[in-house]
Protein backbone atom coordinates (compact mmCIF):
# COMPACT_ATOMS: atom_id res chain seq x y z
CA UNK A 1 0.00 0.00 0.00
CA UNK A 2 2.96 2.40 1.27
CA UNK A 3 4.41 1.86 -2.11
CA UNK A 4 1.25 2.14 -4.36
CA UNK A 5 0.82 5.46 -2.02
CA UNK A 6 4.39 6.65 -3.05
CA UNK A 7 4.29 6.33 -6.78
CA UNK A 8 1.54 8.56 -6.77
CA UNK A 9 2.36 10.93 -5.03
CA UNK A 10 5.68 11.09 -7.65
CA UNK A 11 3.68 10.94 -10.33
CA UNK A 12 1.03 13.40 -9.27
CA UNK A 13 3.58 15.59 -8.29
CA UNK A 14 4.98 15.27 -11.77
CA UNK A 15 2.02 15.83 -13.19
CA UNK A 16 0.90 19.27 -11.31
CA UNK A 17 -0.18 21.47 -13.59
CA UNK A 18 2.01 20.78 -16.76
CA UNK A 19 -0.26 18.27 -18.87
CA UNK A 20 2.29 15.98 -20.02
CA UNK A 21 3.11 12.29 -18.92
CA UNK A 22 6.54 11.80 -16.52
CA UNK A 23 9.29 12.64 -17.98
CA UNK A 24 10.53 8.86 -17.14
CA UNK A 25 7.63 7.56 -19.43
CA UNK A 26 9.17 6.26 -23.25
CA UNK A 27 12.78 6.23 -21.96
CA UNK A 28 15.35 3.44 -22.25
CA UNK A 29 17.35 1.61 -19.47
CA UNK A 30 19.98 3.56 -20.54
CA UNK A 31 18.69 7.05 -20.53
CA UNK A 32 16.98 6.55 -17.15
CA UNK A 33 20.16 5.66 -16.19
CA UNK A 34 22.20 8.52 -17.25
CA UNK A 35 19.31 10.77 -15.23
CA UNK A 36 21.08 9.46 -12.26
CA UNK A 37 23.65 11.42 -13.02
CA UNK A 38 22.46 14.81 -13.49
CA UNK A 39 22.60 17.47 -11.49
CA UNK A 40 19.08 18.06 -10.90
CA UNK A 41 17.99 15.84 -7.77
CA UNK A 42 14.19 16.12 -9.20
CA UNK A 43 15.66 14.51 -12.26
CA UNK A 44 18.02 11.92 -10.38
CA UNK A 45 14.63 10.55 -8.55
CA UNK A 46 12.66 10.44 -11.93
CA UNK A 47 15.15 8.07 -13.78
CA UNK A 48 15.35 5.64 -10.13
CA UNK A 49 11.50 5.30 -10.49
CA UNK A 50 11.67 4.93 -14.16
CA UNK A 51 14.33 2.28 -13.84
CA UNK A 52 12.12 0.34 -11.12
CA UNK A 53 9.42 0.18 -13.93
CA UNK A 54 11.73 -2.11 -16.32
CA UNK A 55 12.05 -4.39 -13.64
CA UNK A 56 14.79 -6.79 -14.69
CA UNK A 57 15.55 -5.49 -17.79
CA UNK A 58 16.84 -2.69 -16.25
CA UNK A 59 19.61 -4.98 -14.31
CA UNK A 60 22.89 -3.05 -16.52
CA UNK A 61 21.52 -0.03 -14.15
CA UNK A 62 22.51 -1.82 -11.01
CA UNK A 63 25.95 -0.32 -10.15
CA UNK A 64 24.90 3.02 -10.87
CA UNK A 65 21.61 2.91 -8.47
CA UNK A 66 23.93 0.87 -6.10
CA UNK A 67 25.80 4.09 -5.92
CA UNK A 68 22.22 6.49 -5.73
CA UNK A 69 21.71 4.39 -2.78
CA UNK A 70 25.00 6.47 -1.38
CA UNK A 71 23.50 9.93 -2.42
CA UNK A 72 22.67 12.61 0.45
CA UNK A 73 19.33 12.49 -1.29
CA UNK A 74 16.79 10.32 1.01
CA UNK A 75 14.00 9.89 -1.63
CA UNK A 76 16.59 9.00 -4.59
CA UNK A 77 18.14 6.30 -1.92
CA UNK A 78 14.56 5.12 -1.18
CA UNK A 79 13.84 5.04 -5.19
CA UNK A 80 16.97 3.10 -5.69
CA UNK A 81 16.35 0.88 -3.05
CA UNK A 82 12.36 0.21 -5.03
CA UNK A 83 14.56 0.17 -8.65
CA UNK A 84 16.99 -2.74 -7.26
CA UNK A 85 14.06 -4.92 -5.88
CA UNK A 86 12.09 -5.09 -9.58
CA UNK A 87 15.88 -6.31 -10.64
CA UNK A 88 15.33 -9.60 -9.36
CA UNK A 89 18.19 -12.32 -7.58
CA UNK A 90 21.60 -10.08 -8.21
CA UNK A 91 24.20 -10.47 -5.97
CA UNK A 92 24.97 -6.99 -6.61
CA UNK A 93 21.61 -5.76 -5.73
CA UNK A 94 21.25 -7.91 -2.63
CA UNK A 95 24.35 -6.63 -1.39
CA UNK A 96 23.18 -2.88 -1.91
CA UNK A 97 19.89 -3.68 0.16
CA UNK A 98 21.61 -4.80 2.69
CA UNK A 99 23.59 -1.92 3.11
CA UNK A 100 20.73 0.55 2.97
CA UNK A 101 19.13 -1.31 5.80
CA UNK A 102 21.54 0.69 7.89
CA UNK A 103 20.50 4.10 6.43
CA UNK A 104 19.97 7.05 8.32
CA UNK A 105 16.41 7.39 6.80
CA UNK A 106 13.43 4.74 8.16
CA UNK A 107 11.90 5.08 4.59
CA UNK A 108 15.18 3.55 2.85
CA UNK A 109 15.39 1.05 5.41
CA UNK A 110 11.77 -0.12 5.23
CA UNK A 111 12.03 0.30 1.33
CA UNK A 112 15.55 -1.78 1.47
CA UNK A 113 13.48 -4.13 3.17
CA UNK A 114 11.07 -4.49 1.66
CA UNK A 115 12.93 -5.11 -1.69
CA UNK A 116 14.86 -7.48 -0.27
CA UNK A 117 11.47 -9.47 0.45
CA UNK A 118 10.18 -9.36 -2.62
CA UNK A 119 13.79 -10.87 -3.93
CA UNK A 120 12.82 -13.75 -1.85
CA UNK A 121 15.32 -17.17 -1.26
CA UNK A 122 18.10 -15.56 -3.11
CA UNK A 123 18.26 -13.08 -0.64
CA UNK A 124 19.26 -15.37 2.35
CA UNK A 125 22.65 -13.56 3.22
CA UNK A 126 20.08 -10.60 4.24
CA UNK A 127 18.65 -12.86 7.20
CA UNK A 128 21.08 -11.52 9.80
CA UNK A 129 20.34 -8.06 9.17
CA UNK A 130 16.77 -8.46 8.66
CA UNK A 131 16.68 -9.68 12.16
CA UNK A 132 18.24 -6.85 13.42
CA UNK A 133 15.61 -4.51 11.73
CA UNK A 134 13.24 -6.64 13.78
CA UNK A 135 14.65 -4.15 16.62
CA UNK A 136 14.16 -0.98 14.29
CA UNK A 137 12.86 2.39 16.41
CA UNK A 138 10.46 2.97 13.71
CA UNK A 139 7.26 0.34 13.66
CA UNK A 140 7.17 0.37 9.86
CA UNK A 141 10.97 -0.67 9.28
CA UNK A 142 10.23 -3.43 11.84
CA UNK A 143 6.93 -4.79 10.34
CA UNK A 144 8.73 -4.90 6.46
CA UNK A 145 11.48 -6.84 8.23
CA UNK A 146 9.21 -9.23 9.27
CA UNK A 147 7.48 -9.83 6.18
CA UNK A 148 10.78 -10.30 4.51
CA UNK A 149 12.42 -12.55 6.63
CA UNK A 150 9.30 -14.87 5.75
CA UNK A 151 9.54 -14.15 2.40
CA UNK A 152 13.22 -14.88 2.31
CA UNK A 153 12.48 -18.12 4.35
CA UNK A 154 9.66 -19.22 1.99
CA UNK A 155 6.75 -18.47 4.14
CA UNK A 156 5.57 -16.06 2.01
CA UNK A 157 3.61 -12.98 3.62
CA UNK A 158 1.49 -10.60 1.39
């Protein structure tokens, strides 16, 4: 729901008042990738959210949202963290996630956690620090935790 609830308000906020469709809409892996890289933050979280709507075939993106995941930007880290979930069992990815769960922000961490439970089995070298999410301060990070350790284990939660 949290995530349904997200990617609208980026696309509404997108949207207000200029009458066109996102400006991730019709782009490649590749271009959504190089809007990582520009300067414009706005721009930066477009081409993350973009990227999370290729899903797999966006997996060449990896290393570069591995390193949005790093930015001082919270809601580019959280869309990075959504982007490298859709990419499916990458050891690169997993890796990433895991890291995030130590962010600074609860959204990343719930978001890396969350992506790391829709990975599923592939994801097991996440258990340990799933578990210590379970101790989170923030209710949300600790509840996405949960859901992904079961996913992880193969008791899948929805």
């Amino acid at each position: 729901m949290f995530k349904r609830y997200l990617r609208l308000v980026l696309i509404l906020t997108m949207l207000a008042g200029c009458g066109r469709k996102p400006p991730y809409v019709g782009r490649s892996v590749a271009e959504l990738e190089r809007m990582l890289d520009d300067p414009n933050p706005t721009v930066q979280v477009q081409g993350a959210h973009g990227l999370s709507l290729h899903g797999e075939d966006a997996r060449p993106a990896i290393p570069a949202l591995a390193r949005a995941l790093k930015s001082s930007n919270g809601l580019l880290r959280q869309q990075a963290a959504l982007a490298l979930g859709e990419m499916g069992a990458e050891q690169t990815a997993i890796e990433a996630l895991m890291e995030a769960l130590h962010d600074a922000e609860w959204t990343v961490r719930r978001q890396a956690a969350v992506s790391l439970g829709k990975i599923g089995p592939a994801a097991r070298a996440a258990l340990a620090p799933l578990q210590r999410c379970r101790e989170d301060e923030n209710t949300l990070v600790r509840k996405a935790a949960e859901r992904a350790l079961s996913n992880i284990k193969g008791d899948v939660v929805k």
